[in-house]
N, C-alpha and C. Protein backbone atom coordinates (compact mmCIF):
# COMPACT_ATOMS: atom_id res chain seq x y z
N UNK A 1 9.48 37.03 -5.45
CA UNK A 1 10.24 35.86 -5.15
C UNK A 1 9.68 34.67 -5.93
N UNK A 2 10.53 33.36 -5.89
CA UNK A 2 10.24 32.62 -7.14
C UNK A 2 10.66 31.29 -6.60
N UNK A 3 10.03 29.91 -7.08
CA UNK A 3 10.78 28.64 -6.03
C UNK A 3 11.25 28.31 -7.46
N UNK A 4 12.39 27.31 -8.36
CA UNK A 4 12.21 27.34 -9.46
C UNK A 4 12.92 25.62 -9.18
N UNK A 5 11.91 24.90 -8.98
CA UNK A 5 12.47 23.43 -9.21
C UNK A 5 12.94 22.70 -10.51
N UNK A 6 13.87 21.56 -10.18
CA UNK A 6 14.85 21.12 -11.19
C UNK A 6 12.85 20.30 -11.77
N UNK A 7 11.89 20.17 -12.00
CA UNK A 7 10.63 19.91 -12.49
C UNK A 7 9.76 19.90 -11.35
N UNK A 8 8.78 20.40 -12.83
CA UNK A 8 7.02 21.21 -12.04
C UNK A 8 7.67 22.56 -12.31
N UNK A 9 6.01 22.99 -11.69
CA UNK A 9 6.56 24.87 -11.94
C UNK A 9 7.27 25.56 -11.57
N UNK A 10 7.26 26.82 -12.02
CA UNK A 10 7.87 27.77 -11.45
C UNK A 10 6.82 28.81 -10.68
N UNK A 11 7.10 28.52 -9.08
CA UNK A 11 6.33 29.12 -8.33
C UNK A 11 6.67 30.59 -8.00
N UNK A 12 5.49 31.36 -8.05
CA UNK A 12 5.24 33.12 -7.81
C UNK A 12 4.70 33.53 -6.79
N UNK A 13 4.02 32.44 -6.65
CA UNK A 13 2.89 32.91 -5.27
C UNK A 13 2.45 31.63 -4.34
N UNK A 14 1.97 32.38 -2.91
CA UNK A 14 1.89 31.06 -2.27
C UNK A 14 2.94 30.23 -1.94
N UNK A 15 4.16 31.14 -1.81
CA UNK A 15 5.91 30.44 -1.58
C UNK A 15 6.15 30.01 -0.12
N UNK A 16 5.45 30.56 1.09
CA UNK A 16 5.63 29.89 2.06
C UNK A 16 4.87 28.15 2.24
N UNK A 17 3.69 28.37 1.60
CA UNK A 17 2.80 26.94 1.55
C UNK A 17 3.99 25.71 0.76
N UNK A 18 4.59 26.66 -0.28
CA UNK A 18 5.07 25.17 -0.84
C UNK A 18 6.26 24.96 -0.76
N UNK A 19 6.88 25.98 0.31
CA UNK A 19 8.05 25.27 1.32
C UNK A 19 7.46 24.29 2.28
N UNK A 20 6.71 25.00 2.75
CA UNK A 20 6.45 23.37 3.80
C UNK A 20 5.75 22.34 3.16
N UNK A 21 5.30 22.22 2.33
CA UNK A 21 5.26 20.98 1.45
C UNK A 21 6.30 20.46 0.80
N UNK A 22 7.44 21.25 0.39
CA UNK A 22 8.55 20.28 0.18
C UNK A 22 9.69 19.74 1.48
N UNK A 23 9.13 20.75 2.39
CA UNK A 23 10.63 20.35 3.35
C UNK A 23 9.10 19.49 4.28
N UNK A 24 8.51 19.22 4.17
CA UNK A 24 7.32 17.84 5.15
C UNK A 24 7.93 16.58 3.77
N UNK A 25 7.87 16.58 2.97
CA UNK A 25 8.54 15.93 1.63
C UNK A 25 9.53 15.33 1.58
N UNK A 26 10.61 15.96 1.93
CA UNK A 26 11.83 15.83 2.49
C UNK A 26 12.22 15.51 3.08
N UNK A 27 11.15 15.47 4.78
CA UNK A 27 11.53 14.38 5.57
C UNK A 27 10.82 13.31 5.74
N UNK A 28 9.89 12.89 4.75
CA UNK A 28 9.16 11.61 4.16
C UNK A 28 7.85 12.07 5.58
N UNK A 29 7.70 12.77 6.11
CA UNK A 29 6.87 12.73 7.08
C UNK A 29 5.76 12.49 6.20
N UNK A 30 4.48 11.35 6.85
CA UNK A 30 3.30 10.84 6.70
C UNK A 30 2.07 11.09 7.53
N UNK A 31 0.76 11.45 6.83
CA UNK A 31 -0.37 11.26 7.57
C UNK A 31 -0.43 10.07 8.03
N UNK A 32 -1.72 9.76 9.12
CA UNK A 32 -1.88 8.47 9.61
C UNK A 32 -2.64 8.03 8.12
N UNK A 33 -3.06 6.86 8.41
CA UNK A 33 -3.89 6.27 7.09
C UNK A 33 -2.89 5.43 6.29
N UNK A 34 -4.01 4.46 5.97
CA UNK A 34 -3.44 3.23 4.74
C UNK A 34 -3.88 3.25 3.20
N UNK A 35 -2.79 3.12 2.48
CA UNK A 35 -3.00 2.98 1.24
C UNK A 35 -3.27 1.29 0.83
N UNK A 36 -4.21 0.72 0.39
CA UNK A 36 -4.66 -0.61 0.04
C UNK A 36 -4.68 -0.78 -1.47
N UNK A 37 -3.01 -1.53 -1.98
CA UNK A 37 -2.95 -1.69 -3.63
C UNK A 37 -3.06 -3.09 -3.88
N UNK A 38 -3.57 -3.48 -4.84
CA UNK A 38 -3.96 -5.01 -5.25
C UNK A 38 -3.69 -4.28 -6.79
N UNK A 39 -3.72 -6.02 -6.84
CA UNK A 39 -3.94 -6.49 -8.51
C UNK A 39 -4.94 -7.72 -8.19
N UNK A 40 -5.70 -8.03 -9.09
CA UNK A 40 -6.64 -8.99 -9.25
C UNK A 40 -7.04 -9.48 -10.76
N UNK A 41 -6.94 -10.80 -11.18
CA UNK A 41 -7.49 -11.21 -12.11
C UNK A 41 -8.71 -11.80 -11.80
N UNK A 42 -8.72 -12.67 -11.02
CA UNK A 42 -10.32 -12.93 -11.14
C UNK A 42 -11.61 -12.60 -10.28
N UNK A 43 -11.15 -11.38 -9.30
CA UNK A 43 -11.77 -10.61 -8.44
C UNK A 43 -11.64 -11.46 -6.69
N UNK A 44 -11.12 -12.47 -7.11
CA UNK A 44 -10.39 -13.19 -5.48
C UNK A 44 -9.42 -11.98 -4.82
N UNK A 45 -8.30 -11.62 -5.53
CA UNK A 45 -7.66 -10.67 -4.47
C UNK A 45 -8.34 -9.44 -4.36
N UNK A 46 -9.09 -9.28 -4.80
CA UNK A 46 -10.20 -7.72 -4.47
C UNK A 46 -11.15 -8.34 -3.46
N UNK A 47 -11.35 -9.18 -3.22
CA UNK A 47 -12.33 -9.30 -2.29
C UNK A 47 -11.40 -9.50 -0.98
N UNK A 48 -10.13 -10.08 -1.09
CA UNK A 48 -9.37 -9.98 0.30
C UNK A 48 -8.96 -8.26 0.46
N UNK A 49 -8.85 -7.34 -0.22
CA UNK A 49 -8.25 -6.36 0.01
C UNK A 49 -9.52 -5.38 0.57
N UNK A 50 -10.72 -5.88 0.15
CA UNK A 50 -12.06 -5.38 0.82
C UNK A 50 -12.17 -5.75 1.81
N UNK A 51 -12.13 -6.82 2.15
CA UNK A 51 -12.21 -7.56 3.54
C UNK A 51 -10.99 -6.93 4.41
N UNK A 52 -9.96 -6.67 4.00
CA UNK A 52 -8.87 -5.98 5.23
C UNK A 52 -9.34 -4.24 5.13
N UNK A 53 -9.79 -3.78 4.29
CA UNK A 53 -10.11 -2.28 4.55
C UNK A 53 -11.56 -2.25 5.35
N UNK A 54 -12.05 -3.11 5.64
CA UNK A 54 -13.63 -2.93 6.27
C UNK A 54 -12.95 -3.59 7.77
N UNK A 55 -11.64 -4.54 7.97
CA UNK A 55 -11.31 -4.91 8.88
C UNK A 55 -10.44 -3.78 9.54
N UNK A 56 -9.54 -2.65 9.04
CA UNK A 56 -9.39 -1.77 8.95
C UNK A 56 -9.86 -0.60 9.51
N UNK A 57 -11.23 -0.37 8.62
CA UNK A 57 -12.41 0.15 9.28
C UNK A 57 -13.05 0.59 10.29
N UNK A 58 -13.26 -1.16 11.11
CA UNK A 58 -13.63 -2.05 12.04
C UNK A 58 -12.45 -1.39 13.18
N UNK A 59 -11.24 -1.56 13.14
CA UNK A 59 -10.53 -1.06 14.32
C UNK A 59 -9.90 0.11 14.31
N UNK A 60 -10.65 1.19 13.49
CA UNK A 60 -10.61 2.54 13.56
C UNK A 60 -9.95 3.66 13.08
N UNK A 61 -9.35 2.68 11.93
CA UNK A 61 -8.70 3.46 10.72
C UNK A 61 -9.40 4.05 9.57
N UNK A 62 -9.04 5.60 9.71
CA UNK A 62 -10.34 6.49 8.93
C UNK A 62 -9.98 6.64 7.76
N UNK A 63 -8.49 6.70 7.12
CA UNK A 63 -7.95 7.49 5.98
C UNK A 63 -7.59 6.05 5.31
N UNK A 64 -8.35 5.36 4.58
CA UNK A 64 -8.03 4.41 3.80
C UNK A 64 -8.48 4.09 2.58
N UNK A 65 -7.34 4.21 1.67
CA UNK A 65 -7.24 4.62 0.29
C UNK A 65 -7.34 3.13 -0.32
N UNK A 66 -7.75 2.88 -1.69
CA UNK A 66 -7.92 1.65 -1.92
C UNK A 66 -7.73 1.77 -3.55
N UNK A 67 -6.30 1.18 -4.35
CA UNK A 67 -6.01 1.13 -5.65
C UNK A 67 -6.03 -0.24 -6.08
N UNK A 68 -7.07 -0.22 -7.65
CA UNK A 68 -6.72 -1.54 -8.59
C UNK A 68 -5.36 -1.12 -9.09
N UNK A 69 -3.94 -1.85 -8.86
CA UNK A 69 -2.97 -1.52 -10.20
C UNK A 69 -3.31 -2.06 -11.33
N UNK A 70 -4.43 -2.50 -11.61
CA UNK A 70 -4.62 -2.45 -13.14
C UNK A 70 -5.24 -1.68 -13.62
N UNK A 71 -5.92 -0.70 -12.80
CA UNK A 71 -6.91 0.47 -13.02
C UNK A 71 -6.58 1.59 -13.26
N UNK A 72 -5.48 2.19 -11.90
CA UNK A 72 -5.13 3.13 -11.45
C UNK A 72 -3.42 3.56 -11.96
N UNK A 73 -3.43 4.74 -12.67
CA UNK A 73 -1.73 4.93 -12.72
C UNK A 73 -1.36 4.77 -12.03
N UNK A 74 0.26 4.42 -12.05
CA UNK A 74 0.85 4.21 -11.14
C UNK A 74 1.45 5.54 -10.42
N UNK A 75 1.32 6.78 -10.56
CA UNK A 75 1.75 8.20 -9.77
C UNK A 75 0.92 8.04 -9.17
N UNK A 76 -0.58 7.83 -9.15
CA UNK A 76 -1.56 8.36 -8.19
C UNK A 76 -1.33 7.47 -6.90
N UNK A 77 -0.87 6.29 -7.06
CA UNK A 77 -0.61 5.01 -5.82
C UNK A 77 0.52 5.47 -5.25
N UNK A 78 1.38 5.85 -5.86
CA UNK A 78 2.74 6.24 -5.48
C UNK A 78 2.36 8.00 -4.71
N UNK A 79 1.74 9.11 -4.99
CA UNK A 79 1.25 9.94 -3.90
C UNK A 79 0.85 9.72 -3.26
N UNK A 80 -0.06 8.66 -3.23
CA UNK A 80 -0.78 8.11 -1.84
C UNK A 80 0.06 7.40 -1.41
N UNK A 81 1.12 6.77 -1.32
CA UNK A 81 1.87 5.74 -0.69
C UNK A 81 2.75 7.19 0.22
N UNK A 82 3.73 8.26 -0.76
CA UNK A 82 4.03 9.39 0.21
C UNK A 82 3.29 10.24 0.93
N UNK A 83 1.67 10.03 0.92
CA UNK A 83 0.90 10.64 1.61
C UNK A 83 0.80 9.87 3.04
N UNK A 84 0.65 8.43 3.08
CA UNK A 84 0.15 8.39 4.48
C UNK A 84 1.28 6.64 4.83
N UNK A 85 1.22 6.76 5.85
CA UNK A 85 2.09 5.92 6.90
C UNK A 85 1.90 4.44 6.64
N UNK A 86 0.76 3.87 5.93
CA UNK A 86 0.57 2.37 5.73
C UNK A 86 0.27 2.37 4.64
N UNK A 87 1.10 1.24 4.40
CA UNK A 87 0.38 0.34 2.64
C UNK A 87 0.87 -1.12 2.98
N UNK A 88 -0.67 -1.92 1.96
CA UNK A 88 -0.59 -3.15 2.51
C UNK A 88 -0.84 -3.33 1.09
N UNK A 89 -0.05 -4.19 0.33
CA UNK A 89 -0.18 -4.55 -0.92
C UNK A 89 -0.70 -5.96 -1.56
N UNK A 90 -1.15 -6.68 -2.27
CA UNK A 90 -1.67 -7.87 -2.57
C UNK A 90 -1.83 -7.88 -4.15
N UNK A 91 -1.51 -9.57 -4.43
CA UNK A 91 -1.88 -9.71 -5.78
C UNK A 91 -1.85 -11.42 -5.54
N UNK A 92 -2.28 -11.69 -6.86
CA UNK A 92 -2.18 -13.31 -7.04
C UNK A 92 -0.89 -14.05 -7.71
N UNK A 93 -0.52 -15.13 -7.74
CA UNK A 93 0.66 -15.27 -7.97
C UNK A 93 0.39 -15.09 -9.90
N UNK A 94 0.99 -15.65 -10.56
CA UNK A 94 0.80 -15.21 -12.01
C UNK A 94 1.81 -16.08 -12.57
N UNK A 95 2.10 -16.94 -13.51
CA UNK A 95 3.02 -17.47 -13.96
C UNK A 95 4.09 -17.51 -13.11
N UNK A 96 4.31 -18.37 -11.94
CA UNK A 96 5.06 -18.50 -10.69
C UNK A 96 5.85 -16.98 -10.35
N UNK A 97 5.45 -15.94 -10.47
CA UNK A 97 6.08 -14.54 -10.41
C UNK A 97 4.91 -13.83 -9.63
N UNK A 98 4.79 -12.79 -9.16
CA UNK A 98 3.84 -12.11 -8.62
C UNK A 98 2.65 -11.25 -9.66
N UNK A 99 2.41 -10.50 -9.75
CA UNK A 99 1.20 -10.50 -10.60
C UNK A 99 1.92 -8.52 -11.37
N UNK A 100 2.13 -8.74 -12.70
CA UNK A 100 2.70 -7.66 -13.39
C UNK A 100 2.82 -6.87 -12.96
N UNK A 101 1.70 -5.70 -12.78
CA UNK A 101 1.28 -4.77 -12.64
C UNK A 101 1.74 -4.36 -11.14
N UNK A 102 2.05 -5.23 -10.21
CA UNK A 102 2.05 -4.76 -8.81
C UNK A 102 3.66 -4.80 -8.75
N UNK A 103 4.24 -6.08 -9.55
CA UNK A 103 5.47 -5.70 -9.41
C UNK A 103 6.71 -4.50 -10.28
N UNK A 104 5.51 -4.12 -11.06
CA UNK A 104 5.71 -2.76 -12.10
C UNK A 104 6.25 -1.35 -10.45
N UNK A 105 4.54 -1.43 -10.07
CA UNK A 105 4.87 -0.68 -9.24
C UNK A 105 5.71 -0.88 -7.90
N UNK A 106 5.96 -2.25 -7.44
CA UNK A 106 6.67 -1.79 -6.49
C UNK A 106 8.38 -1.89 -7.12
N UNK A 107 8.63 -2.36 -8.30
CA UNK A 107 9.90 -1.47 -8.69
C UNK A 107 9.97 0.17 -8.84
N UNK A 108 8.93 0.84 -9.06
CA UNK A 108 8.75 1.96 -8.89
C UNK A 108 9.00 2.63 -7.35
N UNK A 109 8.28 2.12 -6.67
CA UNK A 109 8.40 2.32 -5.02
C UNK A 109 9.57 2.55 -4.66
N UNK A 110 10.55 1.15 -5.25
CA UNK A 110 11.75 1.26 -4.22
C UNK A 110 12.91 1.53 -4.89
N UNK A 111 12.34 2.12 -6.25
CA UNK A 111 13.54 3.45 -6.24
C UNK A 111 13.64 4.64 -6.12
N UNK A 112 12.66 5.10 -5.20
CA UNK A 112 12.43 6.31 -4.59
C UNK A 112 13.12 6.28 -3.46
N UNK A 113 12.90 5.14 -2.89
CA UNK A 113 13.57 5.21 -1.41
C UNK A 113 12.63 5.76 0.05
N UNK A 114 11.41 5.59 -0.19
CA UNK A 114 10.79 6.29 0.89
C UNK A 114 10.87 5.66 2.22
N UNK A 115 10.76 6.71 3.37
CA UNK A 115 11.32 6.19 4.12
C UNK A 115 9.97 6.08 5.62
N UNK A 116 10.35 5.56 6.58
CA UNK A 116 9.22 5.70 7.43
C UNK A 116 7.80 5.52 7.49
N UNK A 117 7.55 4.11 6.66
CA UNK A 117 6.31 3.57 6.44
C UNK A 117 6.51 2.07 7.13
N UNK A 118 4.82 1.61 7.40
CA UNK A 118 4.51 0.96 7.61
C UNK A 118 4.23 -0.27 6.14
N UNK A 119 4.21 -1.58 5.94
CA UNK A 119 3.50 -2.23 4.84
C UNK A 119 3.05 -3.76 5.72
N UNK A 120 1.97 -4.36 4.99
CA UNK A 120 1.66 -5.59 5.24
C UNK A 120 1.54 -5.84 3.55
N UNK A 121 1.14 -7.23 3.70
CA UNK A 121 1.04 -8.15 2.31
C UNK A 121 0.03 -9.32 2.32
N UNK A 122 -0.64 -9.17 0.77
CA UNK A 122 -1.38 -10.55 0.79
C UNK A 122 -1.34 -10.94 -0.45
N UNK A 123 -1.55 -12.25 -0.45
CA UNK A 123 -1.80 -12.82 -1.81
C UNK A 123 -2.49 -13.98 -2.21
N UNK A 124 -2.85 -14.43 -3.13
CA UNK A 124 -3.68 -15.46 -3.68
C UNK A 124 -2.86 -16.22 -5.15
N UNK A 125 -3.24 -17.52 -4.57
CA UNK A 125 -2.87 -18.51 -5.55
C UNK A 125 -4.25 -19.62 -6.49
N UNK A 126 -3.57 -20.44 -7.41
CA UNK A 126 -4.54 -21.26 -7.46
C UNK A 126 -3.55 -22.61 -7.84
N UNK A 127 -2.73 -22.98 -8.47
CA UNK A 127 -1.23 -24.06 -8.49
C UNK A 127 -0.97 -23.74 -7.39
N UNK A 128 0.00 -22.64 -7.54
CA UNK A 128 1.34 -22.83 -7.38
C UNK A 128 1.42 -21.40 -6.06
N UNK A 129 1.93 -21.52 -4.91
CA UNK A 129 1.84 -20.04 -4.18
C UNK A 129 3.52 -19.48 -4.56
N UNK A 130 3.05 -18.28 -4.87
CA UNK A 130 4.86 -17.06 -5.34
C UNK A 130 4.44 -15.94 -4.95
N UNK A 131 3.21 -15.29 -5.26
CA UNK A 131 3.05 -13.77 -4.73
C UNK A 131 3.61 -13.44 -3.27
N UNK A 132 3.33 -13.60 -2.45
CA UNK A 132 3.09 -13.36 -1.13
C UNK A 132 4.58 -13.41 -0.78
N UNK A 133 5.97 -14.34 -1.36
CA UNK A 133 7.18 -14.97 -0.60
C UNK A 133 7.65 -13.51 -2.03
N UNK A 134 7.13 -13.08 -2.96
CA UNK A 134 8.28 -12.08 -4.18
C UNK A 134 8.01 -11.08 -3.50
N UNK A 135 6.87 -10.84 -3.02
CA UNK A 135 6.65 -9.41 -1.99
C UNK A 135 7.12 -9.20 -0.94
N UNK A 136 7.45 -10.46 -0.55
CA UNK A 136 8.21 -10.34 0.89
C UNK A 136 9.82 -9.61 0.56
N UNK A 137 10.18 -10.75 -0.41
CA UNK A 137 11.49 -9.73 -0.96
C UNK A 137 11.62 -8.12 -1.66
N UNK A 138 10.62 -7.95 -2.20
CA UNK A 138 10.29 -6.54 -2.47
C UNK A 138 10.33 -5.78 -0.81
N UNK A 139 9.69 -6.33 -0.10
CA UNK A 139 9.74 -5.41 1.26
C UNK A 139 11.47 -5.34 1.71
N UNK A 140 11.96 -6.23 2.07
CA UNK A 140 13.23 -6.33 2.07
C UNK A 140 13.98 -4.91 1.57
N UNK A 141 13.96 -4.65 -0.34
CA UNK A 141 14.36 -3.80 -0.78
C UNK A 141 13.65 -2.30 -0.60
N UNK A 142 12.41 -2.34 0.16
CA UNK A 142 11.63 -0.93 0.76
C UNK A 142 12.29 -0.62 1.85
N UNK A 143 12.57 -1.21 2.64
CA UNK A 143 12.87 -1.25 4.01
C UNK A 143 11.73 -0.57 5.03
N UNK A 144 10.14 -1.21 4.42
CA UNK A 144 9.28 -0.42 5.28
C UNK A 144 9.17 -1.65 6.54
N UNK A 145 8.77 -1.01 7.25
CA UNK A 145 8.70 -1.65 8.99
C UNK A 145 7.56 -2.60 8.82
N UNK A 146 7.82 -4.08 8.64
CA UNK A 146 6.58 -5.29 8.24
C UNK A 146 5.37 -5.09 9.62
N UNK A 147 4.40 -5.36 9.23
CA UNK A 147 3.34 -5.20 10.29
C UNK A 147 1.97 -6.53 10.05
N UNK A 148 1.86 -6.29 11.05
CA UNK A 148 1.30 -8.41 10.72
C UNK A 148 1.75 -9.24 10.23
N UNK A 149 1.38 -10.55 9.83
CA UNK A 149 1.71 -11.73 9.13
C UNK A 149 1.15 -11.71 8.00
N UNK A 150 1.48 -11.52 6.61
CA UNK A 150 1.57 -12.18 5.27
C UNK A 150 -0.23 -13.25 5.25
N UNK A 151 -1.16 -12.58 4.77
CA UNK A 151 -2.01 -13.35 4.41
C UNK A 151 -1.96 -13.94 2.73
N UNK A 152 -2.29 -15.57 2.72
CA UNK A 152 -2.22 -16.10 1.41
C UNK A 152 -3.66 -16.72 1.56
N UNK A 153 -4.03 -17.08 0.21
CA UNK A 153 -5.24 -17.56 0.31
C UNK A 153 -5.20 -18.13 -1.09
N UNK A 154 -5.91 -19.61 -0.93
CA UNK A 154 -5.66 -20.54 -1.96
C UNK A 154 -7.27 -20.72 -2.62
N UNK A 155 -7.38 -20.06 -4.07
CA UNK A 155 -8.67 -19.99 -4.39
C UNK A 155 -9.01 -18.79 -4.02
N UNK A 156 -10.65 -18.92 -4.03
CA UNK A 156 -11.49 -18.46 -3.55
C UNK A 156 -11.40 -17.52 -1.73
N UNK A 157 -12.57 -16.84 -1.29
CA UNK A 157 -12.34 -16.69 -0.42
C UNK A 157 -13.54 -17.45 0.54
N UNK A 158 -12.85 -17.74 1.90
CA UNK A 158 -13.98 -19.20 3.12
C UNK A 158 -13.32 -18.43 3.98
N UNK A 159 -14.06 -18.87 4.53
CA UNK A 159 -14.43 -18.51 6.03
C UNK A 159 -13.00 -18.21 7.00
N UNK A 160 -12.15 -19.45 6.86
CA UNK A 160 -10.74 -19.64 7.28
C UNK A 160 -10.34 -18.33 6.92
N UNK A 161 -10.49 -17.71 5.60
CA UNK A 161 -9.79 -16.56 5.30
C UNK A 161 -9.95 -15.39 5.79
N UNK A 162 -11.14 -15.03 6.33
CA UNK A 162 -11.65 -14.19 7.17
C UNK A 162 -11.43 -14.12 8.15
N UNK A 163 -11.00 -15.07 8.74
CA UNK A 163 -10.03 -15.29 10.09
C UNK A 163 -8.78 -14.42 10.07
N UNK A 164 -8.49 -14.90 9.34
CA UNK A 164 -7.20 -14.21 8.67
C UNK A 164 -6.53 -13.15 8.74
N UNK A 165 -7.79 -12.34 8.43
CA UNK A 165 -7.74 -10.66 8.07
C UNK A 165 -8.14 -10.53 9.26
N UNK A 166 -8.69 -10.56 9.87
CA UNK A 166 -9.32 -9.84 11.26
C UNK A 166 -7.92 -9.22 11.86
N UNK A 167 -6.90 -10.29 12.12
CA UNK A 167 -5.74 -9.51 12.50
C UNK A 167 -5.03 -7.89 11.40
N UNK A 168 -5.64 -8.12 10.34
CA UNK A 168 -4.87 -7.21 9.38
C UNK A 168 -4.69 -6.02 9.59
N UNK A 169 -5.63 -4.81 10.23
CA UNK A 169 -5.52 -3.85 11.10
C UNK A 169 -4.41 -3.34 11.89
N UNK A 170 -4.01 -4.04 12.71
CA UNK A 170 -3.04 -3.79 14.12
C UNK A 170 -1.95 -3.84 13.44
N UNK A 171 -1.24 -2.53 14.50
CA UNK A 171 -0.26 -2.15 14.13
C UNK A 171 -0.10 -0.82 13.31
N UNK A 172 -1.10 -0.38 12.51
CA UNK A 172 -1.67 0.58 11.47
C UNK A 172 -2.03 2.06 12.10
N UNK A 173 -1.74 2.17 13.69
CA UNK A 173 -2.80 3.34 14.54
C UNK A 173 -3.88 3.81 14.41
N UNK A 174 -5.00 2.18 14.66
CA UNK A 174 -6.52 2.89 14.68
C UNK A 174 -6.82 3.74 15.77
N UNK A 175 -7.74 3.91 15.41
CA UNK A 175 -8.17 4.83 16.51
C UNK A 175 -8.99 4.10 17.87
N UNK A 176 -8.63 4.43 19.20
CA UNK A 176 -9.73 3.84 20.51
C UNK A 176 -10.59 3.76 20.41
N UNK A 177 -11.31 4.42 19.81
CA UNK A 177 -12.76 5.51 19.65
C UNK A 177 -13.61 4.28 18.93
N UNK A 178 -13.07 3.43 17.97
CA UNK A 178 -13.59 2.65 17.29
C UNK A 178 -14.60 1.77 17.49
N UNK A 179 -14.82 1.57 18.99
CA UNK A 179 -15.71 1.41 19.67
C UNK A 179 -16.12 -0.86 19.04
């Protein structure tokens, strides 16, 4: 017997495993866990996207994935985004537009259409704030289920900002245990 997809291989063996990987596929079903994608130019939005995965952490979320889009292809963010139930995305604003690379990928995102996710958002300015309000409309066209409030952060990161994030967690299904 043989699976013979319209692309990828042509499977011989191991045909029950990669039915249920395409029909779990199929119905967008997700592990628990968050995918954490940024863009950063001057290492300000990497330090907020550290600060929400250790906040994260903190209220007992174990499976949390963490991509530079300037680092990382964009397939590998995009399996992890159909791998697990949260993504919280961030970048800085960039020539009053959101920051290239993130909005590369989330035109990528949302013409897949995935369905049954969670997302939050953050962003950083230093003029002018745009990231945080173009992502909001990007969510719009995901139609993933918004979870917290939209962190922005002007500059650098203080203390205020850390405030911030503490909420960033909830909503995500940490775990009790987290102690």
């Amino acid at each position: 017997m043989q699976i013979c997809s319209t692309h990828g291989p042509v499977w011989t063996e191991e045909i029950p495993r990669v039915v249920r990987i395409y029909d779990r596929l199929s119905r967008y079903e997700a592990e628990e866990g968050v995918v954490i994608a940024y863009g950063t130019m001057y290492g300000n939005t990497a330090e907020m996207a550290e600060a929400i995965a250790e906040e994260l952490s903190k209220q007992g979320i174990r499976n949390i994935v963490m991509h530079n889009v300037s680092h990382t292809n964009h397939s590998y963010i995009i399996a992890d985004v159909f791998k697990h139930r949260g993504l919280i995305v961030g970048c800085p604003t960039y020539n009053t537009q959101m920051y290239p690379e993130m909005e590369a990928l989330l035109n990528k995102l949302s013409a897949r259409e995935i369905k049954g996710r969670y997302m939050g958002w953050f962003g950083s300015f230093t003029w002018a704030s745009a990231a945080v309000k173009k992502i909001t409309e990007f969510n719009d066209k995901l139609k993933f289920e918004p979870v917290g409030n939209p962190i922005e952060m002007k500059h650098s990161m203080k203390s205020e900002n850390l405030c911030a994030m503490q909420g960033a967690g909830e909503g995500y299904g940490g775990s009790s245990e987290s102690g």
